[in-house]
C-alpha atoms as a PDB file:
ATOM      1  CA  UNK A   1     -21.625  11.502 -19.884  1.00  0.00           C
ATOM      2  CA  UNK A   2     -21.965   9.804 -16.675  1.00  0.00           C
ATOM      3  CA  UNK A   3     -18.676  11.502 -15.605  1.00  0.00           C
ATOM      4  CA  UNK A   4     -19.884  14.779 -16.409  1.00  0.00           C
ATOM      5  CA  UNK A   5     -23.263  13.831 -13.968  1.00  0.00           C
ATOM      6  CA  UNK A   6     -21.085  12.559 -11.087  1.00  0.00           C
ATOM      7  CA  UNK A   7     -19.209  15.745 -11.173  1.00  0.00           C
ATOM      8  CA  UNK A   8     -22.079  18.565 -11.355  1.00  0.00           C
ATOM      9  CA  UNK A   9     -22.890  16.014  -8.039  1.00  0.00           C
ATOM     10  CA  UNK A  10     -19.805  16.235  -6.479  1.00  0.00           C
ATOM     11  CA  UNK A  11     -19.867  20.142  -7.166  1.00  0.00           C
ATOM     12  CA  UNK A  12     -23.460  20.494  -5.828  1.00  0.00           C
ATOM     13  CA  UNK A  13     -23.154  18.233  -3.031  1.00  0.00           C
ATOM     14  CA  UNK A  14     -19.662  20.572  -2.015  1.00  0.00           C
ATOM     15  CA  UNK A  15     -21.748  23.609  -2.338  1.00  0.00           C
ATOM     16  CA  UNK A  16     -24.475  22.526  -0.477  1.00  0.00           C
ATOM     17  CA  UNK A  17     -21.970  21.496   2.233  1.00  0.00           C
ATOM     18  CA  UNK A  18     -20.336  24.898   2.076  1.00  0.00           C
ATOM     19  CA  UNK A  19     -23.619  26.841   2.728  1.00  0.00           C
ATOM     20  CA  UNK A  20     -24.525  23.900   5.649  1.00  0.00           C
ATOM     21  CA  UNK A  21     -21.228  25.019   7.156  1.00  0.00           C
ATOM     22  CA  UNK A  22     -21.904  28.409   7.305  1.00  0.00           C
ATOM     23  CA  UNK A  23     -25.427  28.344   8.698  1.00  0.00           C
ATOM     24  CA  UNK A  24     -23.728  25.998  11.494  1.00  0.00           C
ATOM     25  CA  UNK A  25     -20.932  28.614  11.949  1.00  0.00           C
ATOM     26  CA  UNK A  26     -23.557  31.020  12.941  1.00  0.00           C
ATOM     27  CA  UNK A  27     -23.969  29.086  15.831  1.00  0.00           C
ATOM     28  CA  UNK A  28     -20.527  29.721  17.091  1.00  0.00           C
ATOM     29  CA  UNK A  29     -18.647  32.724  18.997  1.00  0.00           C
ATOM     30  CA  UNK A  30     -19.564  35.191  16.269  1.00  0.00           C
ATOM     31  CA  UNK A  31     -22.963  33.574  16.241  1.00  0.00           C
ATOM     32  CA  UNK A  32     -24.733  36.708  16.209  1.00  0.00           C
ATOM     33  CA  UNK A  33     -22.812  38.453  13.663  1.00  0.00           C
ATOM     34  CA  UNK A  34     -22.763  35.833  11.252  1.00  0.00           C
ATOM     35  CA  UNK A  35     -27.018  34.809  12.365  1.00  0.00           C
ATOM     36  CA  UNK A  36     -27.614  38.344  11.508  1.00  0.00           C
ATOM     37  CA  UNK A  37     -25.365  38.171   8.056  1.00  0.00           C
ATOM     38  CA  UNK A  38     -27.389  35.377   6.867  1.00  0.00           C
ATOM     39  CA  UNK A  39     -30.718  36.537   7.631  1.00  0.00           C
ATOM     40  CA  UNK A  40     -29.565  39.452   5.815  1.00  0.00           C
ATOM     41  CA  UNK A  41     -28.487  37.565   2.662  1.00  0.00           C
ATOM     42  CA  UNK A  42     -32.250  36.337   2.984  1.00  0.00           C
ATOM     43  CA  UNK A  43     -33.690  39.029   3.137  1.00  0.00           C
ATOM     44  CA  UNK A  44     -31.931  40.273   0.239  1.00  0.00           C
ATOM     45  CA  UNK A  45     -33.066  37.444  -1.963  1.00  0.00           C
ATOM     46  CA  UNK A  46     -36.648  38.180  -1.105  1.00  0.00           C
ATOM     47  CA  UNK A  47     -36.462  41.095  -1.987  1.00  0.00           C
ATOM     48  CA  UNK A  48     -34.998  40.207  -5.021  1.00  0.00           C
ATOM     49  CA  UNK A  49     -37.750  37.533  -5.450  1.00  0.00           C
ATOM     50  CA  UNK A  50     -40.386  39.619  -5.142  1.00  0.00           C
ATOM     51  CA  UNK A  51     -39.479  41.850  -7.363  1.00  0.00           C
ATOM     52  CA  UNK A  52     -39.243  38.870 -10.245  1.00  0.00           C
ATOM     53  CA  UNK A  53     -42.251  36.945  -9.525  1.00  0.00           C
ATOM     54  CA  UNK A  54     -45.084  37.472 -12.114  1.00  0.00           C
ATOM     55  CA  UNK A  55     -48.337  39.323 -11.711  1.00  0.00           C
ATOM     56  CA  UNK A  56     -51.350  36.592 -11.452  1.00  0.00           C
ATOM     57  CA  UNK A  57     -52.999  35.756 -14.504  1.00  0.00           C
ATOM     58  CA  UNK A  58     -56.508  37.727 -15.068  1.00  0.00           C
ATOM     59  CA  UNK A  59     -58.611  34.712 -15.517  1.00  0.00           C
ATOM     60  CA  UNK A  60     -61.827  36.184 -15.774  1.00  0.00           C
ATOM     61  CA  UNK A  61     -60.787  38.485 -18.230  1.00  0.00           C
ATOM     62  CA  UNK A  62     -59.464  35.747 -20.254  1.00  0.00           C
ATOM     63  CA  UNK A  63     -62.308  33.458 -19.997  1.00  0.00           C
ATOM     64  CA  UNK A  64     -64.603  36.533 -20.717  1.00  0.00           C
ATOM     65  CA  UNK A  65     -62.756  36.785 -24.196  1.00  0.00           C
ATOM     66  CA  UNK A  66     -63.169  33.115 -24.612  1.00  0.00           C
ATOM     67  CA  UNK A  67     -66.761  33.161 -24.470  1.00  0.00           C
ATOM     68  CA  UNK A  68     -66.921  33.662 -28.269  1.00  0.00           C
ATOM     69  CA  UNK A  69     -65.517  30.503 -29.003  1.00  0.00           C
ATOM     70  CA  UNK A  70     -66.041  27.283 -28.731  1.00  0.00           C
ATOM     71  CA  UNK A  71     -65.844  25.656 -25.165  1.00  0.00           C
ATOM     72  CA  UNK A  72     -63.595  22.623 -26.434  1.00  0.00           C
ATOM     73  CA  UNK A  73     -61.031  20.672 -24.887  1.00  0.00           C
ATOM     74  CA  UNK A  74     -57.791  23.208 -25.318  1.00  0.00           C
ATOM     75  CA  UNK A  75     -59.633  25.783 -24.107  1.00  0.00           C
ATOM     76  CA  UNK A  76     -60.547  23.762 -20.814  1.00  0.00           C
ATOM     77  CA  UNK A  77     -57.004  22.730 -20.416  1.00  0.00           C
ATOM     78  CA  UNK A  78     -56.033  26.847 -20.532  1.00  0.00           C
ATOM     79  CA  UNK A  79     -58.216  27.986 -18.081  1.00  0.00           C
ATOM     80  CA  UNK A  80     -56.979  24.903 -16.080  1.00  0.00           C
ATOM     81  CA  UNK A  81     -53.436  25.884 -16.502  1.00  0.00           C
ATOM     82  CA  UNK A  82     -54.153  29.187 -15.836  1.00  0.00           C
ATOM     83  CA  UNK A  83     -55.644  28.086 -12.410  1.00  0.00           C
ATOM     84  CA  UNK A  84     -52.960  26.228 -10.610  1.00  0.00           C
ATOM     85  CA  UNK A  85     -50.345  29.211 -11.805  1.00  0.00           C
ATOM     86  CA  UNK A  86     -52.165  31.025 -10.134  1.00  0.00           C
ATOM     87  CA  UNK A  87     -52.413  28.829  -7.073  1.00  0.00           C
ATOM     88  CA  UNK A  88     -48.169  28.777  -7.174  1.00  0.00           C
ATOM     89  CA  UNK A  89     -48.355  32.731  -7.713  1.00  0.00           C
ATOM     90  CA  UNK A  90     -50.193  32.933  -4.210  1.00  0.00           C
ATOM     91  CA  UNK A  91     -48.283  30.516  -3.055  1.00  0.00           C
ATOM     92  CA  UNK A  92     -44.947  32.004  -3.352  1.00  0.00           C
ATOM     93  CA  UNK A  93     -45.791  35.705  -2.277  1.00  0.00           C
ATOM     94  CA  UNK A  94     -47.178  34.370   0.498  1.00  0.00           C
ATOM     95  CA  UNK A  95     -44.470  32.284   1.273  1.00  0.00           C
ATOM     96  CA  UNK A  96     -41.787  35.245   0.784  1.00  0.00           C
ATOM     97  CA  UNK A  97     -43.902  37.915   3.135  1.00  0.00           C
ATOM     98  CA  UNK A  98     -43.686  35.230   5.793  1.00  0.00           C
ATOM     99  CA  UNK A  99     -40.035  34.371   5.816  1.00  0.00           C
ATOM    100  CA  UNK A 100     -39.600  38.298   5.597  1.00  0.00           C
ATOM    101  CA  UNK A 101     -41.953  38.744   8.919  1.00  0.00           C
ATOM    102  CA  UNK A 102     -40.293  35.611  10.603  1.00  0.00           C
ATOM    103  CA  UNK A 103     -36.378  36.516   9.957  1.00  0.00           C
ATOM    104  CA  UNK A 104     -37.551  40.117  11.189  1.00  0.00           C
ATOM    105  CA  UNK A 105     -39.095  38.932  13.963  1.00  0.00           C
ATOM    106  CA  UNK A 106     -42.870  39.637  13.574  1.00  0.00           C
ATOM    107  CA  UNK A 107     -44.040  36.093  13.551  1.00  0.00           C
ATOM    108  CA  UNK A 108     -42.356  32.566  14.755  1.00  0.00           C
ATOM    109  CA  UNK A 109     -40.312  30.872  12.356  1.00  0.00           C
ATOM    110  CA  UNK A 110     -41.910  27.300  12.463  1.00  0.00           C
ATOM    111  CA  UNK A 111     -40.562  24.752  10.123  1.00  0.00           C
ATOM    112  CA  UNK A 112     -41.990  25.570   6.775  1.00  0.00           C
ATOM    113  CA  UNK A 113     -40.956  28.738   7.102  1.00  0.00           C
ATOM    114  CA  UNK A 114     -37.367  27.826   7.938  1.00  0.00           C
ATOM    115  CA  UNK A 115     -37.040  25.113   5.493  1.00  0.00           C
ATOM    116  CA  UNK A 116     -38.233  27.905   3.102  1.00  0.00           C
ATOM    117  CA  UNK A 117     -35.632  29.849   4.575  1.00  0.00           C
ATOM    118  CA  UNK A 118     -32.751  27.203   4.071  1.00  0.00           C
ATOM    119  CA  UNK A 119     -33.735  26.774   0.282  1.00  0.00           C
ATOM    120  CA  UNK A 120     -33.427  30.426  -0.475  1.00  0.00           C
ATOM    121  CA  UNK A 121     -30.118  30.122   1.319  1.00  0.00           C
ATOM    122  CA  UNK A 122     -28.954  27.235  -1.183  1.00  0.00           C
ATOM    123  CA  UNK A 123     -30.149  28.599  -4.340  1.00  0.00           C
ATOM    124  CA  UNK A 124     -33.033  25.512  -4.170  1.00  0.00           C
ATOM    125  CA  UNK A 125     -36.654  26.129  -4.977  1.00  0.00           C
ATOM    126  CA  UNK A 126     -38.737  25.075  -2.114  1.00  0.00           C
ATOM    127  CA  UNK A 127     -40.653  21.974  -1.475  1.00  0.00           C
ATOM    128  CA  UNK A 128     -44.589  23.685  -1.133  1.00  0.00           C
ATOM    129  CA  UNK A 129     -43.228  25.815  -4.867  1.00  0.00           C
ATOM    130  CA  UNK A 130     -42.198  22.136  -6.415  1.00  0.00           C
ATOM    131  CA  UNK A 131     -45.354  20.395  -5.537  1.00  0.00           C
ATOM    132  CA  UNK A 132     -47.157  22.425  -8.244  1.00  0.00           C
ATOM    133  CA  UNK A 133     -44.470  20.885 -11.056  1.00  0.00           C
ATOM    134  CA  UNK A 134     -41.532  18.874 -10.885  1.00  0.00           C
ATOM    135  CA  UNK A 135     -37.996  20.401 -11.595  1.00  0.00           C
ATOM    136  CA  UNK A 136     -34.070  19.730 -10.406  1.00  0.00           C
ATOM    137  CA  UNK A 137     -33.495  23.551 -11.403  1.00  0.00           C
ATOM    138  CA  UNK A 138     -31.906  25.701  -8.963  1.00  0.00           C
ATOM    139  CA  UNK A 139     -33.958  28.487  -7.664  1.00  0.00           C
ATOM    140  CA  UNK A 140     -32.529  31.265 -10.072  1.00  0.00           C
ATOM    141  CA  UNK A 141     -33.062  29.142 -13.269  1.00  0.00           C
ATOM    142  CA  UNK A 142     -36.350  28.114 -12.104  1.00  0.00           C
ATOM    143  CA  UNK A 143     -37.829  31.904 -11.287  1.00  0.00           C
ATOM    144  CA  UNK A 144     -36.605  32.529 -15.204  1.00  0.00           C
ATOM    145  CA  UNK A 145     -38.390  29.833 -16.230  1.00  0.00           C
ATOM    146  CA  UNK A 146     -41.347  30.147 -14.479  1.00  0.00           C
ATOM    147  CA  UNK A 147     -42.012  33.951 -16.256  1.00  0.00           C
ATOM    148  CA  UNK A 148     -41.543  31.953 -19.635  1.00  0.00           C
ATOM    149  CA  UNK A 149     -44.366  30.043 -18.224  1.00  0.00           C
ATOM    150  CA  UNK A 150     -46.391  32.546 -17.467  1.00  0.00           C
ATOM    151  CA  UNK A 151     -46.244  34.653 -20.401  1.00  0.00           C
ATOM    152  CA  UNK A 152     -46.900  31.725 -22.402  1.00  0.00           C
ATOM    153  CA  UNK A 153     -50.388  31.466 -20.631  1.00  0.00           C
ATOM    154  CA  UNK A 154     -51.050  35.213 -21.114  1.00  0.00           C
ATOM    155  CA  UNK A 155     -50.322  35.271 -24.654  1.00  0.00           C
ATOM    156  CA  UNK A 156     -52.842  32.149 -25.092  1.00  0.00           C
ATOM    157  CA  UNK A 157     -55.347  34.196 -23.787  1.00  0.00           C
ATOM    158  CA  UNK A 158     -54.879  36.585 -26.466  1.00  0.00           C
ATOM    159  CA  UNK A 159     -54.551  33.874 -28.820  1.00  0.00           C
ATOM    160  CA  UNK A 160     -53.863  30.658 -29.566  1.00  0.00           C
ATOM    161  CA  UNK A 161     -49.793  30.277 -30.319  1.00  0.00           C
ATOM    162  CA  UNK A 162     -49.049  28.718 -33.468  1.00  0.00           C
ATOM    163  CA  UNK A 163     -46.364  26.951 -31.690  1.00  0.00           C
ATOM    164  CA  UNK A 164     -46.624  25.561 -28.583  1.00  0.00           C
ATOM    165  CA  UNK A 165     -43.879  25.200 -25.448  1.00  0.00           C
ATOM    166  CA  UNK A 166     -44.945  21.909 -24.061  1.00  0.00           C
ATOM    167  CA  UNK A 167     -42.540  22.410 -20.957  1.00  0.00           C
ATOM    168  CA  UNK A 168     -44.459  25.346 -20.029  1.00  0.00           C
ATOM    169  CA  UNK A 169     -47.505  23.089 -18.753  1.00  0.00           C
ATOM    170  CA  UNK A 170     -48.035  22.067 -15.380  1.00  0.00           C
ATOM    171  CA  UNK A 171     -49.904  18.848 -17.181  1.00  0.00           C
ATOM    172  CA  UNK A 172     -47.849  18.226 -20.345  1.00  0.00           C
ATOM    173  CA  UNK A 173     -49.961  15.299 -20.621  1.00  0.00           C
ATOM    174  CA  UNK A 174     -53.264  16.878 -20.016  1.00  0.00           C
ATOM    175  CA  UNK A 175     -52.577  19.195 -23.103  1.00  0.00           C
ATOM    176  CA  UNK A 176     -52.037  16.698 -25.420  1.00  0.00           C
ATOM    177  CA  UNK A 177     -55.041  14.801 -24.546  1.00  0.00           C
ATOM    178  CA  UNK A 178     -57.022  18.077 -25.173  1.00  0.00           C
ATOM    179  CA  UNK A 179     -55.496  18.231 -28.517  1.00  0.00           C
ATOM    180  CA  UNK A 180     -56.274  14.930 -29.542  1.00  0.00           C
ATOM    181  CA  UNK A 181     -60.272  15.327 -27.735  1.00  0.00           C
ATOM    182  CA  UNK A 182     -60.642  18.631 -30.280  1.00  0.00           C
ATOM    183  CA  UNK A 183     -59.409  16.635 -32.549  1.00  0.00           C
ATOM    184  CA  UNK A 184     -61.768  13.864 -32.413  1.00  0.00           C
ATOM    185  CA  UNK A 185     -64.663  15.907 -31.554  1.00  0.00           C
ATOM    186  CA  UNK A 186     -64.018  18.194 -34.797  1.00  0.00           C
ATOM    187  CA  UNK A 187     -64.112  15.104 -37.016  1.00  0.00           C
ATOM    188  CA  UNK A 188     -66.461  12.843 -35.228  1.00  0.00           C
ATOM    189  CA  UNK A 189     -63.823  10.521 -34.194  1.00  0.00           C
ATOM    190  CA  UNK A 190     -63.575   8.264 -30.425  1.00  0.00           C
ATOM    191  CA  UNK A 191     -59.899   9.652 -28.570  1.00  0.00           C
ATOM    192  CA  UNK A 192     -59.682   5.604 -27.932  1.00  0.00           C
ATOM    193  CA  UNK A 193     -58.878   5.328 -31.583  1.00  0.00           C
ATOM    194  CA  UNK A 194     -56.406   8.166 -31.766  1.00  0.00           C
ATOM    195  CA  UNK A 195     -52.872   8.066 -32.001  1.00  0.00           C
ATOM    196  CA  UNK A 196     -49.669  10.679 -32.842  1.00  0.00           C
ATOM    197  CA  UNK A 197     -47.880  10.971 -35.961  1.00  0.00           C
ATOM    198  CA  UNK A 198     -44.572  12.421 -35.394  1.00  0.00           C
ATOM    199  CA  UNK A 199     -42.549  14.971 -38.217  1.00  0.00           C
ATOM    200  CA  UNK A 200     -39.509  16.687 -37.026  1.00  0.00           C
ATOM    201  CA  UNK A 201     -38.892  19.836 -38.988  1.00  0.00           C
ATOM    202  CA  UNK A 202     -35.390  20.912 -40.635  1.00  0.00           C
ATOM    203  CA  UNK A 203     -33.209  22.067 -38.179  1.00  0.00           C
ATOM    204  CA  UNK A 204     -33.105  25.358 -40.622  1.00  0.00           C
ATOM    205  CA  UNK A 205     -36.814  26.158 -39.453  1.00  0.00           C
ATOM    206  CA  UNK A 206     -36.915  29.047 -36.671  1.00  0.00           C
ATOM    207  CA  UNK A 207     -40.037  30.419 -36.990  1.00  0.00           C
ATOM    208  CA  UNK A 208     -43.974  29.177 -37.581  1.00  0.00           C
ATOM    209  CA  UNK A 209     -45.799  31.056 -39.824  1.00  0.00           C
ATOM    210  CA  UNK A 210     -48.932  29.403 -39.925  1.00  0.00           C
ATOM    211  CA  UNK A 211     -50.769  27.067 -36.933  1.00  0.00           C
ATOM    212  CA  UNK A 212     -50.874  23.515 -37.946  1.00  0.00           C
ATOM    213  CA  UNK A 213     -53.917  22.182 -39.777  1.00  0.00           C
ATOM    214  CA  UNK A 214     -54.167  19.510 -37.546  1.00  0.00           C
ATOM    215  CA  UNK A 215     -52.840  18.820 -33.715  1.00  0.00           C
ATOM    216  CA  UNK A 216     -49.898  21.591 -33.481  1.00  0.00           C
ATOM    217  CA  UNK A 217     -46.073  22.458 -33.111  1.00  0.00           C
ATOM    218  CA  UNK A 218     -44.586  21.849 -30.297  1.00  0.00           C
ATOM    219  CA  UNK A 219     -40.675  23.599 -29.722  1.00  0.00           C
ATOM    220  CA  UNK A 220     -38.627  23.218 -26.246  1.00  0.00           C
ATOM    221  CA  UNK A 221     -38.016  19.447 -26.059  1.00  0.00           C
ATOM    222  CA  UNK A 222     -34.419  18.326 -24.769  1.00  0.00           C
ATOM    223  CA  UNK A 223     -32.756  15.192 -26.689  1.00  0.00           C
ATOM    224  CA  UNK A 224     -30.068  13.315 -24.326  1.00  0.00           C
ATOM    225  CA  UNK A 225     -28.660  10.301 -24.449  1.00  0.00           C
ATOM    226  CA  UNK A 226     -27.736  10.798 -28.977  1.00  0.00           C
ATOM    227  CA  UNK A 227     -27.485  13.188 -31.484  1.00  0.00           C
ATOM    228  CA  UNK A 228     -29.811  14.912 -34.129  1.00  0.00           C
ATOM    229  CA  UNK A 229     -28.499  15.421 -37.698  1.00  0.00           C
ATOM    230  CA  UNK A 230     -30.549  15.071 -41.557  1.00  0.00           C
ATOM    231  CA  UNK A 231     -33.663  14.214 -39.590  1.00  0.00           C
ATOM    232  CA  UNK A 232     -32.799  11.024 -37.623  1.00  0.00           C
ATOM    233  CA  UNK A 233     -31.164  10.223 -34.079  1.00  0.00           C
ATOM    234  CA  UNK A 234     -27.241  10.049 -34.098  1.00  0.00           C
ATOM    235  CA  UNK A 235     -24.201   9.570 -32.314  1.00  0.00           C
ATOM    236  CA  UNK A 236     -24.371  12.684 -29.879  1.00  0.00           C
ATOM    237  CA  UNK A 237     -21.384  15.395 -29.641  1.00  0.00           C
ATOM    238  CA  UNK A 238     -18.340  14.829 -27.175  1.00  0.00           C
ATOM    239  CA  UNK A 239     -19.580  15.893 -23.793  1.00  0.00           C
ATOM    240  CA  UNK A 240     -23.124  16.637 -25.290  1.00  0.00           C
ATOM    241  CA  UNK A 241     -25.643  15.951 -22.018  1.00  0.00           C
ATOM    242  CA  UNK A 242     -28.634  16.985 -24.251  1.00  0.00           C
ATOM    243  CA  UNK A 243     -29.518  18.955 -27.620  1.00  0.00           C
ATOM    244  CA  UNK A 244     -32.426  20.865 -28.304  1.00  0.00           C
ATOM    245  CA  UNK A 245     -34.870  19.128 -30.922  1.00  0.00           C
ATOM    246  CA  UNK A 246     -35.960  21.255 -34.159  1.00  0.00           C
ATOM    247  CA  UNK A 247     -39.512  22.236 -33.774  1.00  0.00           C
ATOM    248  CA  UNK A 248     -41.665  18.484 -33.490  1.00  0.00           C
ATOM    249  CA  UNK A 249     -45.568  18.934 -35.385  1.00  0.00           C
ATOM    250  CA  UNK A 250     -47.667  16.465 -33.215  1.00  0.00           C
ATOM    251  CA  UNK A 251     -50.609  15.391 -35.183  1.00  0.00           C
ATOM    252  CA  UNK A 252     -53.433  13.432 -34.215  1.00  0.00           C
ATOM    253  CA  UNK A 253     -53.980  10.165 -36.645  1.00  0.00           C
ATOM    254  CA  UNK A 254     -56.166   7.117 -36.581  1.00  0.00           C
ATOM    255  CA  UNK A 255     -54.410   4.999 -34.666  1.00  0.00           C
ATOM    256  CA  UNK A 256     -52.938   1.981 -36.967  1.00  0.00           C
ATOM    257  CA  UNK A 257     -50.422  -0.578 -36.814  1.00  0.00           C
ATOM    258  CA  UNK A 258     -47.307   0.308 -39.227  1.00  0.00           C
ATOM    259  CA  UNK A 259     -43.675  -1.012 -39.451  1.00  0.00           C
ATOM    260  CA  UNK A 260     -41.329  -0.073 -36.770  1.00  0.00           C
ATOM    261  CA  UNK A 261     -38.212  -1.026 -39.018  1.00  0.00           C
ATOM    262  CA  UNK A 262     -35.672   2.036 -38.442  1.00  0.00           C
ATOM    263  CA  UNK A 263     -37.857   3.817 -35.956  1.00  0.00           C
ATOM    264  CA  UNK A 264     -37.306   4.270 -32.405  1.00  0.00           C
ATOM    265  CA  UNK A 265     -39.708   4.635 -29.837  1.00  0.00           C
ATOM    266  CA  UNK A 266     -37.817   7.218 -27.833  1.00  0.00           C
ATOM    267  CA  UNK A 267     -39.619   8.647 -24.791  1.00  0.00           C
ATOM    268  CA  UNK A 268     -40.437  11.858 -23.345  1.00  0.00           C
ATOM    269  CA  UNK A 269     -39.754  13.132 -19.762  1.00  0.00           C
ATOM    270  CA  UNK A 270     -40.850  16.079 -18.014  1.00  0.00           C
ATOM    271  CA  UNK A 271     -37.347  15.921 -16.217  1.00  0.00           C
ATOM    272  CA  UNK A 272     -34.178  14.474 -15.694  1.00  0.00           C
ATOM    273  CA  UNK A 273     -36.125  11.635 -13.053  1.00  0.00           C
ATOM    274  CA  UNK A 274     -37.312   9.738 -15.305  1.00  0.00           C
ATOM    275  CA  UNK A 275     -39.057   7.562 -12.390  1.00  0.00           C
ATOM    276  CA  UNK A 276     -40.746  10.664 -11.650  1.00  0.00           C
ATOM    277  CA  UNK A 277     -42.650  10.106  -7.945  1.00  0.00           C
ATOM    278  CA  UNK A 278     -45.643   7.779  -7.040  1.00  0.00           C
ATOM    279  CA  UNK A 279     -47.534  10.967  -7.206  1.00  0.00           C
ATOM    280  CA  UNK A 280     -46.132  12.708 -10.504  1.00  0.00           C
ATOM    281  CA  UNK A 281     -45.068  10.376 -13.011  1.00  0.00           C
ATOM    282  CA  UNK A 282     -42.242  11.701 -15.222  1.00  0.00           C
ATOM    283  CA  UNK A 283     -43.741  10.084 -18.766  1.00  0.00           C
ATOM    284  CA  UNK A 284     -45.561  12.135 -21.226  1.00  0.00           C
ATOM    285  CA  UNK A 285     -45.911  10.331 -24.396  1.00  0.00           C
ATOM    286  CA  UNK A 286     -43.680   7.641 -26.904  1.00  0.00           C
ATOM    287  CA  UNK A 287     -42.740   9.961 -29.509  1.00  0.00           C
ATOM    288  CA  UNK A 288     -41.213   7.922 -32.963  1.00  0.00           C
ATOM    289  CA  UNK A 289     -37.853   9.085 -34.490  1.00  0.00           C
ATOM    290  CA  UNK A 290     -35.958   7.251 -37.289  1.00  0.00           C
ATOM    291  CA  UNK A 291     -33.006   5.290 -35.669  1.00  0.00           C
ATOM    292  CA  UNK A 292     -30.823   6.637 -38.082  1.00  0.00           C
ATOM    293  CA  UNK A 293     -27.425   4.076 -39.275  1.00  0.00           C
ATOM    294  CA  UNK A 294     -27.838   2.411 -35.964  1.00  0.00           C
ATOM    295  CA  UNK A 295     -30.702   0.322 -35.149  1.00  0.00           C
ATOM    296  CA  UNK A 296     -33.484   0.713 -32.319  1.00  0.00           C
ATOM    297  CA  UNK A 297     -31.623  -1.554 -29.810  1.00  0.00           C
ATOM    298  CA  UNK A 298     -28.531   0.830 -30.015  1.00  0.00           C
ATOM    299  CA  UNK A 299     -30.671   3.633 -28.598  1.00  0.00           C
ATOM    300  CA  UNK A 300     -32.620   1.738 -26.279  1.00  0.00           C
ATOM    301  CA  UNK A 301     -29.020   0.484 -24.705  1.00  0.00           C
ATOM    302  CA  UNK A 302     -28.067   4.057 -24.659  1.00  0.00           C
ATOM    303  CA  UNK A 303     -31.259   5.323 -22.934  1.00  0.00           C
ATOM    304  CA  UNK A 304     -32.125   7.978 -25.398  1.00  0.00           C
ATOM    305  CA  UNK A 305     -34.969   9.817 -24.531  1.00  0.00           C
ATOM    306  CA  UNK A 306     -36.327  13.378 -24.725  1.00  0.00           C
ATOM    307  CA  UNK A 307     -36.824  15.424 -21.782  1.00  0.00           C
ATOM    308  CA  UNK A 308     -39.237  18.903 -21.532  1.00  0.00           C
ATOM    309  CA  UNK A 309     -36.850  20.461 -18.712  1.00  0.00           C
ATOM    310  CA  UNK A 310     -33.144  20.279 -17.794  1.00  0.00           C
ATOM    311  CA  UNK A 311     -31.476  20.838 -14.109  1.00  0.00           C
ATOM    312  CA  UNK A 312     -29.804  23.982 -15.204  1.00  0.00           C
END
């Protein structure tokens, strides 16, 4: 596995390289031609990106059908969600209708604009569009992912899923403390003494037919570093970086002590950095899976874990 990493490094790292040497070959004899080919490869990709990026959320409207129900927690942590998408939204049209106006001239190209500029040149999602989450995506996967997002938020507004992508929050974390606040509040219970109870379903299960009765299913969670197979962790397929996890029902319980014997405490990532930043901090939650054959340590030597998002 760690092969397999050192080479998508080596291959980015040449890339990267590659497009450096062609933004420095515009500097040359040809500097014009080639200045002007670039900025024309640019301009092509805003166009592009312009065309892909999502339509703001209607927050009012949403929160004006949301008037009927009960102000709890999960419908707190929407509107809150739907607020810093929108924020990014802004952001990036913004962003793109400057570098269009610098490369043609109509403003200066200072040096957000032209590291903006270099990013959309290298496939790389710019550092003011990363602040709002954390990813190692290129640009490409990233705009793909980010309408997944989005749609996710307008369909909550309609109604509430019966299965949830967790990836698709800004705040992973922030979600599942609303669902264990609504919850508590619905059964007179303190969040302090709440705790998750984990049950992965069969790998046969596709689709939810019914929301959960309590807390909710969450799909879209990465496994890396083992396998999954009859319900517990297991030795992971050759040159297997990561498998997709069967849909995982996250249910609020009183929180209690109870054996760890064949369970591991694997956990959960919102990205490959598991360090995260002194700002973001990668962890979301300890999520328990039977060991399987092996015991804990095995996986805990291995670094199992479960990730929300992948760099591709």
């Amino acid at each position: 596995m760690s092969q397999i990493l050192r080479s998508n490094d080596l291959m980015d790292c040449l890339l990267t390289l590659n497009a450096t040497l062609l933004v420095k070959l515009s500097g040359g004899k040809q500097g014009g031609d080639s200045a002007v080919s670039l900025e024309k490869v640019v301009l092509g990709l805003v166009d592009q990106l312009e065309a892909a990026v999502p339509a703001v959320i209607d927050l009012q409207t949403i929160m004006e059908a949301k008037e009927s129900e009960d102000m709890d927690a999960l419908v707190t942590c929407l509107f809150q969600e739907i607020q810093r998408y929108n924020i990014l939204l802004n952001d990036i049209t913004n962003s793109l209708k400057e570098v269009k106006k610098g490369v043609s001239g109509l403003i200066i190209m200072n040096e957000h604009l032209d590291m903006i500029f270099q990013a959309l040149l290298f496939n790389k999602v710019p550092e003011s569009w990363e602040r709002h989450y954390p990813t190692l995506k290129p640009l490409s996967s990233w705009m793909e992912d980010l309408k997944l997002r989005i749609e996710q938020m307008n369909q909550w507004g309609r109604g509430t899923p019966k299965v949830f992508w967790l990836s698709g929050f800004t705040y992973p974390t922030g979600f599942l403390k609303a669902l264990q606040q609504s919850h508590g509040r619905k059964n007179g219970i303190s969040i302090d003494q709440l705790a998750w109870e984990f049950t992965v379903l069969d790998t046969e299960t596709t689709t939810i037919t019914q929301s959960a009765k309590e807390g909710t299913y969450i799909r879209g969670i990465y496994l890396e570093g083992a396998g999954w197979g009859n319900g517990q962790l297991t030795e992971p397929e050759p040159m297997a970086l990561t498998k997709m996890m069967p849909f995982i029902h996250f249910r609020p319980v009183i929180m209690k002590k109870t054996a760890s014997k064949g369970k591991y405490n694997c956990p959960m990532y919102m990205y490959p950095v598991r360090t995260g930043t002194r700002e973001r901090p990668s962890f979301v939650v300890t999520v328990v899976l039977p060991s399987g054959s092996a015991e804990p340590e095995h996986w805990v030597k291995r670094g199992t874990a479960l990730l929300l998002s992948t760099d591709a």
